[in-house]
N, C-alpha and C. Protein backbone atom coordinates (compact mmCIF):
# COMPACT_ATOMS: atom_id res chain seq x y z
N UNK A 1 -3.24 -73.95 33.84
CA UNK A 1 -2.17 -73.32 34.60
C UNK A 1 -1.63 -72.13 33.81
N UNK A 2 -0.98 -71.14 34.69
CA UNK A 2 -0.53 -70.22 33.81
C UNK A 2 0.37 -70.38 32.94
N UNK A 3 1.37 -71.42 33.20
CA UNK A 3 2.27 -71.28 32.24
C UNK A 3 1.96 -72.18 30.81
N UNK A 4 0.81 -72.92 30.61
CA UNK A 4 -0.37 -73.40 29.44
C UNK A 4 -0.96 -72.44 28.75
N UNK A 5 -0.90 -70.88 29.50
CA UNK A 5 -1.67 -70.11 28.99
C UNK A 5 -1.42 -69.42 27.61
N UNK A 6 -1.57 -68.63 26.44
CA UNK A 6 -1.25 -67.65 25.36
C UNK A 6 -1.24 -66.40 26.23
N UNK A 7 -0.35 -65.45 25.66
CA UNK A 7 -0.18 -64.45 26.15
C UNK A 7 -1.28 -63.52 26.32
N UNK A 8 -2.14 -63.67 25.79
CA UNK A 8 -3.63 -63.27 25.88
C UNK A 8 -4.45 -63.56 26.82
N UNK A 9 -4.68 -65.18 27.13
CA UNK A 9 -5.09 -65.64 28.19
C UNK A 9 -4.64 -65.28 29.79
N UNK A 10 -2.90 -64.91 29.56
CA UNK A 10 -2.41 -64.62 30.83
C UNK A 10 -2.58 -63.04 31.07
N UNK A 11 -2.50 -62.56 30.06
CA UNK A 11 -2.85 -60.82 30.35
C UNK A 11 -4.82 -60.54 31.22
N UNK A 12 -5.52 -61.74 30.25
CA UNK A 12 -6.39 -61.50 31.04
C UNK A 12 -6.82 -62.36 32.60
N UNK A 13 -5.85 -63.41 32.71
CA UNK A 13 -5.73 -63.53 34.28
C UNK A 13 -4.79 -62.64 34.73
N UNK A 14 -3.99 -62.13 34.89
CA UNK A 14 -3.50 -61.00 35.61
C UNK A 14 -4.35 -59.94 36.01
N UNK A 15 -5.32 -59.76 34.78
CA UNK A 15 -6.22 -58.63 35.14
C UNK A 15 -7.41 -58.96 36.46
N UNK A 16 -7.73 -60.41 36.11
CA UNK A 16 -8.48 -60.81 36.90
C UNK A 16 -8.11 -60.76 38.05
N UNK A 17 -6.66 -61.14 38.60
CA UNK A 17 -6.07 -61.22 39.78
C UNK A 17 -6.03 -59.68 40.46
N UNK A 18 -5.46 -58.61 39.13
CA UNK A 18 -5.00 -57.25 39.87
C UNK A 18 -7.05 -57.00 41.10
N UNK A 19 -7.69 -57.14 40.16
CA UNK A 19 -9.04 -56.67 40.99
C UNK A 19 -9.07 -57.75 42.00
N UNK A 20 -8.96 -58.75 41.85
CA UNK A 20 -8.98 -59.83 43.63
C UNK A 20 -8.37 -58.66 44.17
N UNK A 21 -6.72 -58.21 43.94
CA UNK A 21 -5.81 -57.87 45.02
C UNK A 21 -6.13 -56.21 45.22
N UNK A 22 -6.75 -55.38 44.57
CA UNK A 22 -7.68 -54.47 44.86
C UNK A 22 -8.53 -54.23 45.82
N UNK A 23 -9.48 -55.43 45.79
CA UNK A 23 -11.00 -55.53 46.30
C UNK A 23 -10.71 -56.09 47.31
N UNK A 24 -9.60 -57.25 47.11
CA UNK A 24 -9.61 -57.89 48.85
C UNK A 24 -8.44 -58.46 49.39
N UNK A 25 -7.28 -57.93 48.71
CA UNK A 25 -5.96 -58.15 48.73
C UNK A 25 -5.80 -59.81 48.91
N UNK A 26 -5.96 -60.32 47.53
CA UNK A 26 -6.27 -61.95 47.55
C UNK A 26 -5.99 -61.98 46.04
N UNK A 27 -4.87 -62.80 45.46
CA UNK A 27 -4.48 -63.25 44.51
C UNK A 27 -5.67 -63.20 43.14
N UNK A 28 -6.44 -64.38 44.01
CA UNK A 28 -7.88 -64.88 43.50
C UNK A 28 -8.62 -65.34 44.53
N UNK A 29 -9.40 -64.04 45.36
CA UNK A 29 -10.23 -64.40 45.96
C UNK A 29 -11.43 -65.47 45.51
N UNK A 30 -12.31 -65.63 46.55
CA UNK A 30 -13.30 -67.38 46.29
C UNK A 30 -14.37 -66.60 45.10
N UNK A 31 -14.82 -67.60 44.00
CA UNK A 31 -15.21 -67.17 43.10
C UNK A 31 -15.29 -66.48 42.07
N UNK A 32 -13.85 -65.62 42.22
CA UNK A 32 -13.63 -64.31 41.52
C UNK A 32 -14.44 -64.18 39.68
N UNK A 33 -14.16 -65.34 39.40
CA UNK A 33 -14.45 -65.70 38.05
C UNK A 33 -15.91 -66.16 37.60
N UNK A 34 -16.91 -66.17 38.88
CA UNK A 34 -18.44 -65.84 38.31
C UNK A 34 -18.45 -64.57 38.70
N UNK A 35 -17.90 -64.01 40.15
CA UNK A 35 -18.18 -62.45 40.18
C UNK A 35 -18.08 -61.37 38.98
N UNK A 36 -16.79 -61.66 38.40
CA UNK A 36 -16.42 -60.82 37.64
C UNK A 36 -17.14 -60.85 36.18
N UNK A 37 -17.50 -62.07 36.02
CA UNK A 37 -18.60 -62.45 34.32
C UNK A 37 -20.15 -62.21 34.70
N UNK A 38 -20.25 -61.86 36.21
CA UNK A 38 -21.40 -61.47 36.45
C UNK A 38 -21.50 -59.87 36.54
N UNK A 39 -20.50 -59.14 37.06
CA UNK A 39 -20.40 -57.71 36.54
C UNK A 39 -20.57 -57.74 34.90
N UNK A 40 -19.66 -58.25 34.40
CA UNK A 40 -20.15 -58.08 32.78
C UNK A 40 -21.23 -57.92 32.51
N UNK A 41 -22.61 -58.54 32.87
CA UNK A 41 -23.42 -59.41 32.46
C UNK A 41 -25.11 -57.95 33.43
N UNK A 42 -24.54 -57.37 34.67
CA UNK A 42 -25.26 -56.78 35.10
C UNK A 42 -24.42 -55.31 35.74
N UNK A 43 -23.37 -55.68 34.69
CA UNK A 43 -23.10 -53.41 35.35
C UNK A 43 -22.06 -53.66 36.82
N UNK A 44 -21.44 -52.54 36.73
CA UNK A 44 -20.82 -52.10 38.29
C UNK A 44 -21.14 -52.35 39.49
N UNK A 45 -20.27 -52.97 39.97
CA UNK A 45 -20.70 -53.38 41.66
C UNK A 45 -20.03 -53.36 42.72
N UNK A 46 -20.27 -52.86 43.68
CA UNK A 46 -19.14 -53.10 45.03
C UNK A 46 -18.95 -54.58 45.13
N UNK A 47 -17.27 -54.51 45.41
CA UNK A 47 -16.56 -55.81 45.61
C UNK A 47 -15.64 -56.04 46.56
N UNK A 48 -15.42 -56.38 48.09
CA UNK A 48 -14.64 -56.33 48.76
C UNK A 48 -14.91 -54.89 49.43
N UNK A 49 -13.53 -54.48 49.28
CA UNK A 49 -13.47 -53.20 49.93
C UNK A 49 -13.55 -52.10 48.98
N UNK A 50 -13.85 -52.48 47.92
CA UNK A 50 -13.40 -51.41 46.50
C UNK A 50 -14.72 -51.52 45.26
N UNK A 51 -14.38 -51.40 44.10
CA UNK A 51 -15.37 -51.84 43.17
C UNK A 51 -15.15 -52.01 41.97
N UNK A 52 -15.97 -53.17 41.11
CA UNK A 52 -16.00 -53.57 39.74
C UNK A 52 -16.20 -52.28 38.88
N UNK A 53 -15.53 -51.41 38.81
CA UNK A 53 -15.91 -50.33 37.57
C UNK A 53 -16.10 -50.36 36.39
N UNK A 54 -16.83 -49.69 35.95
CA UNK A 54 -16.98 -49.86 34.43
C UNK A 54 -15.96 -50.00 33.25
N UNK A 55 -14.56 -49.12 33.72
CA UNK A 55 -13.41 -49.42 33.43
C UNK A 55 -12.85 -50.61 33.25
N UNK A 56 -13.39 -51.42 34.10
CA UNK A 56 -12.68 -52.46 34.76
C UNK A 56 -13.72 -53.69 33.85
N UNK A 57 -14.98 -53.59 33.77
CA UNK A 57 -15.56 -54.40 32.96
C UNK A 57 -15.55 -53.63 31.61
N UNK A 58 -15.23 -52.72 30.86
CA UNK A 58 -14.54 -52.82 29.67
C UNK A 58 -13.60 -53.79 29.16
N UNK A 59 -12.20 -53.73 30.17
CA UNK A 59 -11.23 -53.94 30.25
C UNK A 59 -11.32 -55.63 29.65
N UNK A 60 -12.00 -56.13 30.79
CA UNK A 60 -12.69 -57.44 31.09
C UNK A 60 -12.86 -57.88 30.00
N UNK A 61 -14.30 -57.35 29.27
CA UNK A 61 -14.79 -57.74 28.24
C UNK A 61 -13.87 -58.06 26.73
N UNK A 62 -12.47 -56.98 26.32
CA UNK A 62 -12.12 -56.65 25.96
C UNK A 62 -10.99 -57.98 25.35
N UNK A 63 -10.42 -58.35 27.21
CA UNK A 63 -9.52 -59.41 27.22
C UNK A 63 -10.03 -60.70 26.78
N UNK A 64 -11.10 -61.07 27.34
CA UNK A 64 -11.94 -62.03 26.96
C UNK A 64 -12.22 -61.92 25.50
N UNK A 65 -12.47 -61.18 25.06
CA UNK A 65 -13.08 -61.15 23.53
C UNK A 65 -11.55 -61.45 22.77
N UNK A 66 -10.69 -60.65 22.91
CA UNK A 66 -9.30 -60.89 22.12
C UNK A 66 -8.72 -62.24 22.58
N UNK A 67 -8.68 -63.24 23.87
CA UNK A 67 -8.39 -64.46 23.89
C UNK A 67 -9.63 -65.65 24.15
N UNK A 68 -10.79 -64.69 23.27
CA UNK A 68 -11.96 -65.95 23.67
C UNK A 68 -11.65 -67.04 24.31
N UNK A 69 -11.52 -66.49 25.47
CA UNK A 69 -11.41 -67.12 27.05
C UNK A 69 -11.99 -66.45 28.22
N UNK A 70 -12.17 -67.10 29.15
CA UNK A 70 -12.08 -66.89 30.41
C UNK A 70 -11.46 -67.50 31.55
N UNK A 71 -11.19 -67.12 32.57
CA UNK A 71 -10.36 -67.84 33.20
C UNK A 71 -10.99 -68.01 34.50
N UNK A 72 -10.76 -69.50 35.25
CA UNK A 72 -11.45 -70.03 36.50
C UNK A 72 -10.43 -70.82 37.18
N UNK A 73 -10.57 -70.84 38.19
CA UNK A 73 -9.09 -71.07 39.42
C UNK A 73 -9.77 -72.48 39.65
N UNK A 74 -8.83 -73.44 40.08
CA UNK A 74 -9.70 -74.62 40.96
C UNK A 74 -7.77 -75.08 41.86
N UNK A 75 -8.33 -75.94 42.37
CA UNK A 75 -7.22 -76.18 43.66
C UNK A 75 -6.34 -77.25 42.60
N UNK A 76 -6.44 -77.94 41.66
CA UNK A 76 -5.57 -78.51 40.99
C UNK A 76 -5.18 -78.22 40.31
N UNK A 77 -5.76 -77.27 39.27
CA UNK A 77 -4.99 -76.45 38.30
C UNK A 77 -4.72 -74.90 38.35
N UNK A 78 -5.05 -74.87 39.28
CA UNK A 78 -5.25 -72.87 39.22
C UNK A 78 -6.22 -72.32 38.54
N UNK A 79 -5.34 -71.40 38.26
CA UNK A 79 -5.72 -70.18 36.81
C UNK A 79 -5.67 -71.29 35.77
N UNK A 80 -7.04 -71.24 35.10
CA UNK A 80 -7.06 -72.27 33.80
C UNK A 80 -7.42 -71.51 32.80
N UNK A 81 -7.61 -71.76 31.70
CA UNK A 81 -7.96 -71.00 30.74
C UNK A 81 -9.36 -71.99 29.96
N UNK A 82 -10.79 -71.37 29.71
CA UNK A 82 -12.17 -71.98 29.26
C UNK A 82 -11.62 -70.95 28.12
N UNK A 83 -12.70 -72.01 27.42
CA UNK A 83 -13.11 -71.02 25.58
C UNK A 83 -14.20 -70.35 26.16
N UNK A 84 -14.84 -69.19 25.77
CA UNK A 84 -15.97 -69.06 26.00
C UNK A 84 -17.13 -69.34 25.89
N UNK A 85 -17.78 -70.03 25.03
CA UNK A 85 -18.31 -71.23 24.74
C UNK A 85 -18.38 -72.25 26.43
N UNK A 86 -17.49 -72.73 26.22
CA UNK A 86 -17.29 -73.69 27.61
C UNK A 86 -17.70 -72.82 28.75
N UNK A 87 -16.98 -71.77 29.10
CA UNK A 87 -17.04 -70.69 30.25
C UNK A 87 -18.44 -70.76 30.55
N UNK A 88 -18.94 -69.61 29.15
CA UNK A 88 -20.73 -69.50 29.29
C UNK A 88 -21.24 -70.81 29.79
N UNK A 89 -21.57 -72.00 29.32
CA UNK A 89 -21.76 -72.88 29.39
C UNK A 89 -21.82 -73.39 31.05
N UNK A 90 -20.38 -73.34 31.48
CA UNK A 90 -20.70 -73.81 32.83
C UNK A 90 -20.98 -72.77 34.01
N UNK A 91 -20.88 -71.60 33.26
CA UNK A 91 -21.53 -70.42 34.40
C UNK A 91 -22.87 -70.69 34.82
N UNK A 92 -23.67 -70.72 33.58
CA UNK A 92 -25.18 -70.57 33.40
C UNK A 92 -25.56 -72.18 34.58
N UNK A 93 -25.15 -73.01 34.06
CA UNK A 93 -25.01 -73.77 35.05
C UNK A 93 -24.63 -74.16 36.14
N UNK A 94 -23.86 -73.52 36.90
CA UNK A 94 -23.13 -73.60 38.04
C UNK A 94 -24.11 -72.16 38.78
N UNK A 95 -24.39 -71.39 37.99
CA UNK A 95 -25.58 -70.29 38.74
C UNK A 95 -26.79 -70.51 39.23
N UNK A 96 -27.39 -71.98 37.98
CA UNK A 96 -28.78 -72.53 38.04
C UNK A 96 -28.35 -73.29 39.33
N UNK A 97 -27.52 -74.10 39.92
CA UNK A 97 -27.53 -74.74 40.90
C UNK A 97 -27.57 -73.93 42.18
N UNK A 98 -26.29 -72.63 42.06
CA UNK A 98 -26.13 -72.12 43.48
C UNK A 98 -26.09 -70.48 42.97
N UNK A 99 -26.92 -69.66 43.20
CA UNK A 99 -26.66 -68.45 42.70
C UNK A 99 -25.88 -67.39 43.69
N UNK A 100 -25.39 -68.04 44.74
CA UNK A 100 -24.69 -67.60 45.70
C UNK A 100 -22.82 -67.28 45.11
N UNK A 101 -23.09 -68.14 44.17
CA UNK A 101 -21.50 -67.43 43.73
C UNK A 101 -21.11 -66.34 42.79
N UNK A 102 -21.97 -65.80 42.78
CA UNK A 102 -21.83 -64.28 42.15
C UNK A 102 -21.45 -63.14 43.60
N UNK A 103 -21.85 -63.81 44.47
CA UNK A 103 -21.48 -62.75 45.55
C UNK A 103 -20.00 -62.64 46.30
N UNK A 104 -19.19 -63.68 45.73
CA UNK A 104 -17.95 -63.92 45.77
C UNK A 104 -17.23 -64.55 47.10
């Protein structure tokens, strides 16, 4: 939850949120958090109505690296905060099952 978070962790869910409310005027639109580690991972992409810029995956990378975290929404806890370690971990896996959630 956010308020569990370090000020680090919450700067980089905010960031995560400002591009939901950008791209599709949605807090945290569905998936936001493989979309966005999947821009990292393969470059700039249209998202919604708008797009993942390179700016924007700097930014990304940046937050993540200074609160080696990432952050993933679920209906009981929200905005949570993963180590990255963990994050990687269940991306790679949650992609091997359905690779449909990179498309958000």
């Amino acid at each position: 939850m956010l308020k569990d978070m370090t000020p680090d962790q919450k700067k980089l869910a905010d960031f995560m949120s400002d591009i939901s409310e950008r791209c599709y005027y949605a807090g945290w639109y569905k998936n936001l958090e493989y979309v966005l580690w999947g821009a990292i991972n393969s470059g700039q992409r249209t998202y919604g109505h708008g797009t993942i810029s390179d700016n924007d995956i700097s930014t990304l990378k940046t937050l993540a690296d200074k609160s080696n975290s990432w952050i993933i929404f679920s209906d009981d806890s929200e905005e949570t905060a993963l180590d990255l370690n963990a994050w990687t971990n269940k991306f790679h896996a949650d992609i091997n099952k359905d690779a449909n959630l990179l498309q958000g």
